[in-house]
Protein backbone atom coordinates (compact mmCIF):
# COMPACT_ATOMS: atom_id res chain seq x y z
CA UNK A 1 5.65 -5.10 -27.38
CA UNK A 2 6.67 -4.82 -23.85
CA UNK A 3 5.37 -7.59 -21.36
CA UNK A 4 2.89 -6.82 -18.82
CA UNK A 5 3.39 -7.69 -15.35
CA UNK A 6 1.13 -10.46 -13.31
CA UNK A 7 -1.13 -9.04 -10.93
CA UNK A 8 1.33 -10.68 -8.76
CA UNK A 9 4.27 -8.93 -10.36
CA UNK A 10 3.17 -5.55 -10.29
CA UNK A 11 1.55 -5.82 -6.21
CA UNK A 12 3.84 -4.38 -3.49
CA UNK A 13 5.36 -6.57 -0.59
CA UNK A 14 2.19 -7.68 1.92
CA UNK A 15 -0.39 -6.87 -1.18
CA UNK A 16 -2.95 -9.03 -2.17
CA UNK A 17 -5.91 -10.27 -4.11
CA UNK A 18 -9.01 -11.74 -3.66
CA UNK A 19 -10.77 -12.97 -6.36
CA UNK A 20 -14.96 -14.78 -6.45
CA UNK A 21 -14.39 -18.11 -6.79
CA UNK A 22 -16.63 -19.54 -10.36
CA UNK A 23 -19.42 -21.78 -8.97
CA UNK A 24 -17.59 -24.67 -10.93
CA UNK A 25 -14.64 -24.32 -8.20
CA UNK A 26 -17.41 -24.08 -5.63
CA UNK A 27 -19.05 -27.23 -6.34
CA UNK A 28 -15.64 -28.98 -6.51
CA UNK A 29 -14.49 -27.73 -3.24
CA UNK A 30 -17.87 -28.68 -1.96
CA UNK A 31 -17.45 -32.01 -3.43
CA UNK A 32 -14.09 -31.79 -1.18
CA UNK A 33 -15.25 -31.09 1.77
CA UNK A 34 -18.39 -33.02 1.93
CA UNK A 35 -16.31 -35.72 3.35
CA UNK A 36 -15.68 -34.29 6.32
CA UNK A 37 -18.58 -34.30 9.16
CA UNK A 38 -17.78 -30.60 10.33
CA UNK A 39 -18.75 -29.31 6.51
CA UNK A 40 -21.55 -27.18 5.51
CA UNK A 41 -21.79 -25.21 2.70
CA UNK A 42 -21.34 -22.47 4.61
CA UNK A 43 -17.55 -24.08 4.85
CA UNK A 44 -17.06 -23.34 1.22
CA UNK A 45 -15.29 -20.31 0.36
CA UNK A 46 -16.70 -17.78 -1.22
CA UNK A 47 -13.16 -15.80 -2.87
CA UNK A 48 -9.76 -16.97 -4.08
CA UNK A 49 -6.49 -15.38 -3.82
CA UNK A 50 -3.25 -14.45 -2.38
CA UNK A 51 -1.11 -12.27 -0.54
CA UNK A 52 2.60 -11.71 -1.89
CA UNK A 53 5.30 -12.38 0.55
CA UNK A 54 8.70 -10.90 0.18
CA UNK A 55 12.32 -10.70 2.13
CA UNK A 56 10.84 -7.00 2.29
CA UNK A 57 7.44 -7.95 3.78
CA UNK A 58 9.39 -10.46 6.31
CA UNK A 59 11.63 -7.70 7.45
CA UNK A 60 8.43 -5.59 8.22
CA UNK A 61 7.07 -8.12 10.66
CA UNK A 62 9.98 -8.64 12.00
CA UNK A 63 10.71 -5.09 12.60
CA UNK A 64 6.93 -5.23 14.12
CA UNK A 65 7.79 -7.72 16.02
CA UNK A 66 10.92 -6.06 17.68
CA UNK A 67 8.71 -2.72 18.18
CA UNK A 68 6.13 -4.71 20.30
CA UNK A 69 8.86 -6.27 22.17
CA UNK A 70 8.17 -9.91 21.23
CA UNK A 71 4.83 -10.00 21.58
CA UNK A 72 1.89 -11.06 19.05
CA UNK A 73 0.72 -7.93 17.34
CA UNK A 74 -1.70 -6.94 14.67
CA UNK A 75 -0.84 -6.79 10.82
CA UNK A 76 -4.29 -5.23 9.70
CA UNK A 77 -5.49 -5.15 6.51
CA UNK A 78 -7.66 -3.37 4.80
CA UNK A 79 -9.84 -4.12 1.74
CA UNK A 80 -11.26 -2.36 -1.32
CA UNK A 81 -13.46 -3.48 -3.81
CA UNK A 82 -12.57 -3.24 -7.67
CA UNK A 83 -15.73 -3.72 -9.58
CA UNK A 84 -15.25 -4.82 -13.45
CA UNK A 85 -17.00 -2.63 -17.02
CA UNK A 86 -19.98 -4.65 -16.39
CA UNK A 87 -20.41 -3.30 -12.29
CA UNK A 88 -19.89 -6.57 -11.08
CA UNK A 89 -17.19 -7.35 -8.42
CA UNK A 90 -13.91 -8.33 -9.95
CA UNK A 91 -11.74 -8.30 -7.15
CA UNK A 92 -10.92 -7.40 -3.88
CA UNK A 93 -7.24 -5.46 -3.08
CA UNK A 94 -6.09 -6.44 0.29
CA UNK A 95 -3.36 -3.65 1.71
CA UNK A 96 -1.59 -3.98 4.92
CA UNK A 97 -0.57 -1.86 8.10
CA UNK A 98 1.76 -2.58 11.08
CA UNK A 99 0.15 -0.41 13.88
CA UNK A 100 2.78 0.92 16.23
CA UNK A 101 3.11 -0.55 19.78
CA UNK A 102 0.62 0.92 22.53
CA UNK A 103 3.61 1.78 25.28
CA UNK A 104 1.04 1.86 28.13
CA UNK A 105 -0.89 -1.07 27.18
CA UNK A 106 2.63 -3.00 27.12
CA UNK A 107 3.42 -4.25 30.88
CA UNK A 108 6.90 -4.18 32.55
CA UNK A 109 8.85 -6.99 32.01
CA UNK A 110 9.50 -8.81 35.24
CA UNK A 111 11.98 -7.83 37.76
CA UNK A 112 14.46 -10.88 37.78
CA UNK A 113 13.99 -13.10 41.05
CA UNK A 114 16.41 -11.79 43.76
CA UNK A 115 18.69 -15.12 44.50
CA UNK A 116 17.88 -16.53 48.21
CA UNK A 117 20.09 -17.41 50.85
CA UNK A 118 19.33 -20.90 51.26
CA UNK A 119 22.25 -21.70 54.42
CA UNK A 120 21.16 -19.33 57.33
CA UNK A 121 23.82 -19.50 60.32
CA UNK A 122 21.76 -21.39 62.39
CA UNK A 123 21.56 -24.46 59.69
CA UNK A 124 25.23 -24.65 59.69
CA UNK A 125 26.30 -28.23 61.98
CA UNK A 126 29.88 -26.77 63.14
């Protein structure tokens, strides 16, 4: 019998899942956060899960980040729902894309400053 892989395994670089959180969880993350002043229970998340990060996925960004020049970009993802035999929601699949740099959007990069001459004849005492 051959092993199956984790749904970690078997996911592509910059894949992931989201999965609902049981209302057991819930309550203990509420119990968590009920510390804190700031918390509601709106603060308590709905959905669990991850995002799998790879020298492959790394070398994507980076290769984003080199398109766009050094400047923040985007890495948008987009999300469909996997419902279960019953019809209820089982999980969520995240998927990624890098959009490509928007050349005009992008400004110049600044002239460099043109040095100054700071000793004009006149200034000179001999």
């Amino acid at each position: 019998m051959q092993n199956r892989p984790t749904a970690f395994e078997s996911l592509k670089a910059g894949k992931g899942r989201l999965y609902p959180m049981p209302k057991e969880k819930r309550i203990e993350e509420w119990n968590r956060l009920k510390q804190y002043d700031w918390a509601t229970k709106a603060n308590v998340p709905k959905y669990d899960g991850f995002l799998k990060i790879t020298r492959e996925f790394i070398d994507q960004l980076e290769a984003g980040l080199a398109a766009h020049n050094g400047a923040d970009y985007r890495c948008n993802l987009k999300v469909c729902e996997e419902k279960g035999d019953d019809g209820n929601l089982k999980q969520f699949n995240l998927d990624y894309w890098i959009p490509k740099p928007n050349l005009n959007l992008q400004t110049a990069p600044e002239p460099a400053p043109v040095p100054v001459d700071d000793f004009d004849d006149d200034d000179i005492p001999f």
